[in-house]
Protein backbone atom coordinates (compact mmCIF):
# COMPACT_ATOMS: atom_id res chain seq x y z
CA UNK A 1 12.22 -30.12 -17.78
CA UNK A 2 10.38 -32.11 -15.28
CA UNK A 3 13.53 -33.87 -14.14
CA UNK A 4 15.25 -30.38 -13.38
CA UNK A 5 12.38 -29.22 -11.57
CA UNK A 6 12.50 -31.83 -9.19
CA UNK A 7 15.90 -31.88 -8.86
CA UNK A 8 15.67 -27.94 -7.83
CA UNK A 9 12.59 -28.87 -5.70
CA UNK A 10 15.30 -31.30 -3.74
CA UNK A 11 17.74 -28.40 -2.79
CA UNK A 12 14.80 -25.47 -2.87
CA UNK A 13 12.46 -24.57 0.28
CA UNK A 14 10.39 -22.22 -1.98
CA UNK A 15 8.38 -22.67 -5.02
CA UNK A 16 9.65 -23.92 -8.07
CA UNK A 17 6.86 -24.54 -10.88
CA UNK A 18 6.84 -25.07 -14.60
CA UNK A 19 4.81 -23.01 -17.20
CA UNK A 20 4.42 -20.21 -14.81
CA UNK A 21 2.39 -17.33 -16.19
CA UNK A 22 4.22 -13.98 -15.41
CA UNK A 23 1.73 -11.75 -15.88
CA UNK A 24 0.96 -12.79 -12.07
CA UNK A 25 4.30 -11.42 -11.70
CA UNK A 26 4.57 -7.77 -13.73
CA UNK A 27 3.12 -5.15 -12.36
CA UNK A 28 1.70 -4.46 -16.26
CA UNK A 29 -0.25 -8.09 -16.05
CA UNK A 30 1.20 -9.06 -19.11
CA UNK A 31 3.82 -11.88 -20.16
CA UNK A 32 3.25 -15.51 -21.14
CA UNK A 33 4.60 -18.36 -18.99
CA UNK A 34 8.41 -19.31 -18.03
CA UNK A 35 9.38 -22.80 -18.68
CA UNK A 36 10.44 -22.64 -14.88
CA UNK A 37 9.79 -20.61 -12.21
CA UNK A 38 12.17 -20.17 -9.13
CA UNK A 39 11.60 -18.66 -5.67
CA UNK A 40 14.96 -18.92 -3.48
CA UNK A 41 14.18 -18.10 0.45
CA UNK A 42 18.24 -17.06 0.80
CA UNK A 43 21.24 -16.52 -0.58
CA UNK A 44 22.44 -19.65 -0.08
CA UNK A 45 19.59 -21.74 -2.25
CA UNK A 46 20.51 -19.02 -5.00
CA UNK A 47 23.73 -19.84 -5.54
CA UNK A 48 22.42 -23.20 -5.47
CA UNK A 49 20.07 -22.66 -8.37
CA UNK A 50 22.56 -20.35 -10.13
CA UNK A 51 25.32 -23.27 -10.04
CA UNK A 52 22.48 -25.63 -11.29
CA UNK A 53 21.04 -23.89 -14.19
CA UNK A 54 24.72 -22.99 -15.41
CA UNK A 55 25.73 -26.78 -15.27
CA UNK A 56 22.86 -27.81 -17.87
CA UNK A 57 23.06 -24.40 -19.55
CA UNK A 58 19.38 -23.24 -18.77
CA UNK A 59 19.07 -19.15 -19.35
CA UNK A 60 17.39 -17.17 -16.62
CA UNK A 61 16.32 -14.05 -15.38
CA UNK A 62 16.24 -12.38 -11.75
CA UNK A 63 12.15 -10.99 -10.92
CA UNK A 64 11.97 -8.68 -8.19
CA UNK A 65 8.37 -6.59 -8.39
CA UNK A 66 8.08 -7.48 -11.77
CA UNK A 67 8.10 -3.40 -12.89
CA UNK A 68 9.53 -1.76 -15.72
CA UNK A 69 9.47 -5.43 -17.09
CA UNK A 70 7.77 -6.26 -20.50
CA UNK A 71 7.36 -10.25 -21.13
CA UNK A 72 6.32 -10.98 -24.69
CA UNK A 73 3.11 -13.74 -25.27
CA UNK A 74 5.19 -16.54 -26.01
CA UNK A 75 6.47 -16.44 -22.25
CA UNK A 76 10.37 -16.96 -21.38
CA UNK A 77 12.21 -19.81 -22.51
CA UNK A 78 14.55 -20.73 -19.55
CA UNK A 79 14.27 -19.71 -15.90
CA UNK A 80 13.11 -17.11 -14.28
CA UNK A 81 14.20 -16.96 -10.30
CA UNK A 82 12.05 -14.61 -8.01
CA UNK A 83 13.77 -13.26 -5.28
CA UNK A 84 11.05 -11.60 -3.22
CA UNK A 85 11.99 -13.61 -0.50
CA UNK A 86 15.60 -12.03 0.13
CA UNK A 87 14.54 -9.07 2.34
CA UNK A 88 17.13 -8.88 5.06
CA UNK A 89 17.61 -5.91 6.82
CA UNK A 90 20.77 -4.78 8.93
CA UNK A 91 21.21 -1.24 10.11
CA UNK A 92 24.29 -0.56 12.20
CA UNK A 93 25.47 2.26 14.36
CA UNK A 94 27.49 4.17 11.87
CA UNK A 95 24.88 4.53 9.24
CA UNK A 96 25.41 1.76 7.04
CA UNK A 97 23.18 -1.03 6.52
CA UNK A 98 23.30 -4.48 4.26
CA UNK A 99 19.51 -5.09 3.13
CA UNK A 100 18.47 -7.85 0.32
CA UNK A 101 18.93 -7.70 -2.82
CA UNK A 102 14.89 -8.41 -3.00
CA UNK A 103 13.70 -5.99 -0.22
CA UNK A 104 11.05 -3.71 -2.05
CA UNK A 105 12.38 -0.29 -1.94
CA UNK A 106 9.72 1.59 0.06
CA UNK A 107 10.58 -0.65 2.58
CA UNK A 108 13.94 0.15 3.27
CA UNK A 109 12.59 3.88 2.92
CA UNK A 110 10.44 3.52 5.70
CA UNK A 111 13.08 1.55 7.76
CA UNK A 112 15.36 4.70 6.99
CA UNK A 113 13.38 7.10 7.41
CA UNK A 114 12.11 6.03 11.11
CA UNK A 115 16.02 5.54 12.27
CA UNK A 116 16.67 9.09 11.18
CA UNK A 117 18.78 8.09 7.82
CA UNK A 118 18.68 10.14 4.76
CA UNK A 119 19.70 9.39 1.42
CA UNK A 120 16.83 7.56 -0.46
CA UNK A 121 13.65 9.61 0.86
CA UNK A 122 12.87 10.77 -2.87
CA UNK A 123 12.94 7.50 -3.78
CA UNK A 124 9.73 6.97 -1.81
CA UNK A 125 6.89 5.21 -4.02
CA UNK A 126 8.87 3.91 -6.57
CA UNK A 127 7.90 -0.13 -7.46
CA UNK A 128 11.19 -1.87 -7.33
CA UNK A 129 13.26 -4.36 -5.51
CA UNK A 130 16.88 -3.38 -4.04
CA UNK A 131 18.86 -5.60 -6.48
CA UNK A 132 16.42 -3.87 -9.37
CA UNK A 133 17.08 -0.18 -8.10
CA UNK A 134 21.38 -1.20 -8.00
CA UNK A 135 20.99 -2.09 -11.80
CA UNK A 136 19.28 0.46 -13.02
CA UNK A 137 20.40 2.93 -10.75
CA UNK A 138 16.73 3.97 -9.89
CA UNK A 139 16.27 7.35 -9.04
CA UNK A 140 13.64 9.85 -8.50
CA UNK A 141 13.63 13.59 -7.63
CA UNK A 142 17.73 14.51 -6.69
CA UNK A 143 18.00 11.13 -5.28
CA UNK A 144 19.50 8.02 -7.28
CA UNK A 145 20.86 4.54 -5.35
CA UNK A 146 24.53 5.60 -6.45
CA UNK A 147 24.33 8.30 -3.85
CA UNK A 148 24.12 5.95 -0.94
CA UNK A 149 25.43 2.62 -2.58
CA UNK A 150 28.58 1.10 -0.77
CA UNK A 151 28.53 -1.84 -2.38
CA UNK A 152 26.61 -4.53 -3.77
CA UNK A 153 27.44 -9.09 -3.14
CA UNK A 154 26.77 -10.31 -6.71
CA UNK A 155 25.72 -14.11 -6.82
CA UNK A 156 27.00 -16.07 -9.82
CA UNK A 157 27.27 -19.57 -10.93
CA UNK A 158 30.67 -19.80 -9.43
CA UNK A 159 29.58 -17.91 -5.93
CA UNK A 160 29.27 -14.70 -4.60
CA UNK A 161 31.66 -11.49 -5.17
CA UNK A 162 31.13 -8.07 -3.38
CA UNK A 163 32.09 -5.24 -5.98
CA UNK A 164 31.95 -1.71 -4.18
CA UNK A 165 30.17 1.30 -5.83
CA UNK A 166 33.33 2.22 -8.42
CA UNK A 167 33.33 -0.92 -9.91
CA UNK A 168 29.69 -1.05 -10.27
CA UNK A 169 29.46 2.08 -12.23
CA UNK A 170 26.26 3.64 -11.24
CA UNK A 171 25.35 6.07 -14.32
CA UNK A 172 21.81 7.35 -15.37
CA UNK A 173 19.99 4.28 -15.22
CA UNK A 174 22.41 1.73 -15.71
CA UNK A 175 25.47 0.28 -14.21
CA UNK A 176 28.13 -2.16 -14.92
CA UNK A 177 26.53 -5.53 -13.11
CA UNK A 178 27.10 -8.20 -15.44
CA UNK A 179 24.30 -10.15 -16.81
CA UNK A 180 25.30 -12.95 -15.41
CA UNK A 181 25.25 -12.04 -12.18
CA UNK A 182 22.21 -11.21 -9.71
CA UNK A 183 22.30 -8.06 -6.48
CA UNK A 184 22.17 -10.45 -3.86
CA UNK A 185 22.71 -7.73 -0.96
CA UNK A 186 23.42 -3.85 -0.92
CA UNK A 187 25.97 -2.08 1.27
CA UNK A 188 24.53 1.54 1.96
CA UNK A 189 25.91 4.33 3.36
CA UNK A 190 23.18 6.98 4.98
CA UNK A 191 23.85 10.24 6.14
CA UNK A 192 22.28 11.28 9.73
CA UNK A 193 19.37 13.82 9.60
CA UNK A 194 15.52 14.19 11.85
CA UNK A 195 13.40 11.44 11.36
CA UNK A 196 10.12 13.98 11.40
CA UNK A 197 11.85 16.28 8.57
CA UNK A 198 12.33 12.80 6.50
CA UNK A 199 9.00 11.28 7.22
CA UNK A 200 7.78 14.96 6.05
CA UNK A 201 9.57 14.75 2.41
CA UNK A 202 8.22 11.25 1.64
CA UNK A 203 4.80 12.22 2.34
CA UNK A 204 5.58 15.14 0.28
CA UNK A 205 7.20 12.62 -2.12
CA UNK A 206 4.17 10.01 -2.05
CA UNK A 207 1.48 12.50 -2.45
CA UNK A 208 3.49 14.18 -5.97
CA UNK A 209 3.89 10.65 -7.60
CA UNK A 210 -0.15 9.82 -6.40
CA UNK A 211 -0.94 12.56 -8.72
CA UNK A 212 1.45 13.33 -11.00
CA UNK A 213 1.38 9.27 -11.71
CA UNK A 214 -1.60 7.78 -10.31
CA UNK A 215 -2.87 6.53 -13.73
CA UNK A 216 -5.27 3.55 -12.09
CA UNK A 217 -4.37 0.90 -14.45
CA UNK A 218 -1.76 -1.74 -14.55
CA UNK A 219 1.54 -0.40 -15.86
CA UNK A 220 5.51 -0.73 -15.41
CA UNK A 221 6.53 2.86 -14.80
CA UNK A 222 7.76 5.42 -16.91
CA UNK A 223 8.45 3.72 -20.94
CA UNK A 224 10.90 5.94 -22.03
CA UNK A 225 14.10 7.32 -20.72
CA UNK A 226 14.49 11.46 -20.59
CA UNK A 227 16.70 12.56 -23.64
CA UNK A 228 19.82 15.09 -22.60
CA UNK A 229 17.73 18.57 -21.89
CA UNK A 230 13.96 17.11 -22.23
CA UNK A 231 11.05 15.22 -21.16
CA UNK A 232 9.85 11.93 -22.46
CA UNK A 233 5.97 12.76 -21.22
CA UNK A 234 6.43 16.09 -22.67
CA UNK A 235 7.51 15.29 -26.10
CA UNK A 236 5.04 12.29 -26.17
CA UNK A 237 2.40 15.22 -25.28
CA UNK A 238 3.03 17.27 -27.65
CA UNK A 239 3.24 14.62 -30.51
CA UNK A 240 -0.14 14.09 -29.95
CA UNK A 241 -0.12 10.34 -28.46
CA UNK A 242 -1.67 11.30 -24.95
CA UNK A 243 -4.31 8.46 -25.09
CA UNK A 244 -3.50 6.73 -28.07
CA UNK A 245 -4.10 2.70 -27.69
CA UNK A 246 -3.63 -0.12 -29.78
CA UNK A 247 -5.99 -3.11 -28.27
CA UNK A 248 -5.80 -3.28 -24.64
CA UNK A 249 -3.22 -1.01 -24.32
CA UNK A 250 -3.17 2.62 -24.17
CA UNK A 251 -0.92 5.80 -23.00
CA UNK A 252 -2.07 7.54 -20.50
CA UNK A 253 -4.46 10.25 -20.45
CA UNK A 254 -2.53 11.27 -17.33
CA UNK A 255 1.20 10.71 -17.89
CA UNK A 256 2.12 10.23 -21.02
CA UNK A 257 5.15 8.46 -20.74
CA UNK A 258 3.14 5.36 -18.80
CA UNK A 259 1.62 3.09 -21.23
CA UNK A 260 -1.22 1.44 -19.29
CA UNK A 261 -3.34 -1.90 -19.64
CA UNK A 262 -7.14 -1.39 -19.60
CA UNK A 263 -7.90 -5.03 -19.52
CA UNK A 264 -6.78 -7.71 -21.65
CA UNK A 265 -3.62 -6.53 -23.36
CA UNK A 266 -0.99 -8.39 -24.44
CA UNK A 267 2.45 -7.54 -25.21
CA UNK A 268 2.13 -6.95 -29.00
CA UNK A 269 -0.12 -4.41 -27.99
CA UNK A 270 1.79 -2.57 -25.93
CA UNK A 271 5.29 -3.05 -28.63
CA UNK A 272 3.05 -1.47 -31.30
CA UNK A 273 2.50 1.26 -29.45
CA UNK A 274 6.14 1.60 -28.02
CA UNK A 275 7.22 1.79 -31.97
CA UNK A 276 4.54 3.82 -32.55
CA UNK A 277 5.16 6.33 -30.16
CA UNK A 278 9.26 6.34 -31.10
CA UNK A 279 7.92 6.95 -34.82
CA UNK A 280 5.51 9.56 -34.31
CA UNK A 281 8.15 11.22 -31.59
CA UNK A 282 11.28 10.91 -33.96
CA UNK A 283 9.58 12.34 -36.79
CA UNK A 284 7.66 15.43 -35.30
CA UNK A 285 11.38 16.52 -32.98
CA UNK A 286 13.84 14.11 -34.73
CA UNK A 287 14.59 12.67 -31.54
CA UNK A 288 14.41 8.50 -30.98
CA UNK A 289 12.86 7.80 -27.60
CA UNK A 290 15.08 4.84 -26.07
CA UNK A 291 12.80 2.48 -23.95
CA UNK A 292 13.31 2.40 -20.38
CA UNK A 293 11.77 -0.93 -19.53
CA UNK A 294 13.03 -4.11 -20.07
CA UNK A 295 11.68 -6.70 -22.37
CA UNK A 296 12.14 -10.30 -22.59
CA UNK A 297 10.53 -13.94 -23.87
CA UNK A 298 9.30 -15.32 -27.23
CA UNK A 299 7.28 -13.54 -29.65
């Protein structure tokens, strides 16, 4: 391991560090450590790393914000590469733009929003990296990335590929972006509209989440995906799991479909709960909750 850190320190400007805790890196806290830790500063050193790991057969993982993200106690056995430093911007005249596949997402809101571009206002306040919201096809309000996603330049081991929007295959949070491949850059396609109307709606947008979803403890986002026709929170609700917690995790008294950490929670904790919740859930409506965040590592 040490000899294949230092050989990715030799072709690496940014950080690369073994036994990395990632609870620095999830926005829950939680997650034991990575057997090595990545930070590319371009596109260039990720294809690098990508080309690496695949020659010695390492797994990995792409981190953006480190939401909607569970990492078990026993940490991640391979790589993880963090790719907070790929934040490039380009607007150009017609609308379009290429931005990083690591650019947080109310960033490139704001950016929008003050050139008069419309498209992703909704999106406002949600925790998430470009090359996150392409995969999962984040979405908020009547606003998803498919409806302004051109294109996306997936990095492999064998280089990069640009797939536009059909082959990608934006659905209800999901798409068709291989696993082995990581959103390097976005293509985006903006419609024209005031810049004081859209600054207005993600206000609007910012002040709804605040307190609809300002729960004041650590937590990854909304845990469960909305069945056809209902509401995760509200069928959580009315199960009677609204502040339920096993150890240092708990679901909140305020949104019920956010499970948050009150201090000191690990990821058992919050799994028990996740079953728990699917149980209680399943056998009160007959419905199984499917899990919206992502989980990963050693038990």
């Amino acid at each position: 391991m040490n000899a294949l850190a230092a050989e990715l320190r030799g072709i690496l400007q940014g950080p690369v560090l073994v036994g990395e805790l990632l609870g620095r890196h999830t926005t829950w806290r939680i997650g034991g450590p990575a057997e090595l830790f990545v930070a590319p500063r371009s596109e260039q050193e990720l294809l690098a790393v990508l080309h690496l790991l695949a020659q010695v057969g390492m797994p990995w993982m792409a981190l953006g914000t480190g939401s909607n993200l569970l990492v078990r106690d026993g940490g991640y056995r391979g790589a993880i590469i963090h790719m907070g430093a790929l934040q490039t911007m380009e607007f150009r005249d017609d609308g379009t733009a290429r931005v990083g596949g690591g650019l947080p997402v109310m960033r490139l809101v704001r950016q929008a929003v003050r050139r008069g571009l419309a498209g992703i206002e909704d999106l406002a306040g949600i925790p998430a990296t470009v090359g996150g919201a392409v995969v999962m096809n984040a979405g908020a309000g009547e606003q998803a990335m498919a409806g302004v996603l051109q294109g996306a330049f997936l990095a492999g081991a064998e280089g990069m590929e640009y797939w536009p929007a059909a082959r990608l295959d934006l659905r209800y949070r999901a798409s068709a972006v291989p696993a082995d491949r990581i959103v390097a850059a976005a293509i985006l396609r903006f419609s024209f509209a005031d810049a004081e109307m859209l600054e207005s709606s993600v206000q609007h947008r910012l002040s709804a989440r605040r307190k609809a979803q300002g729960v004041g403890k650590p937590n990854a986002g909304s845990v469960f995906k909305n069945p056809p026709g209902q509401q995760a929170w509200r069928l959580i609700d009315e199960s009677g799991m609204r502040g339920r917690s096993v150890g240092g995790a708990q679901v909140s008294e305020k949104h019920a479909n956010f499970i948050v950490n009150r201090g000191g929670a690990r990821a058992a904790d919050v799994l028990s709960l996740i079953g728990e919740i699917q149980e209680t859930v399943r056998g009160r409506t007959g419905i199984m909750l499917e899990p919206e965040v992502q989980v990963i590592g050693e038990a």
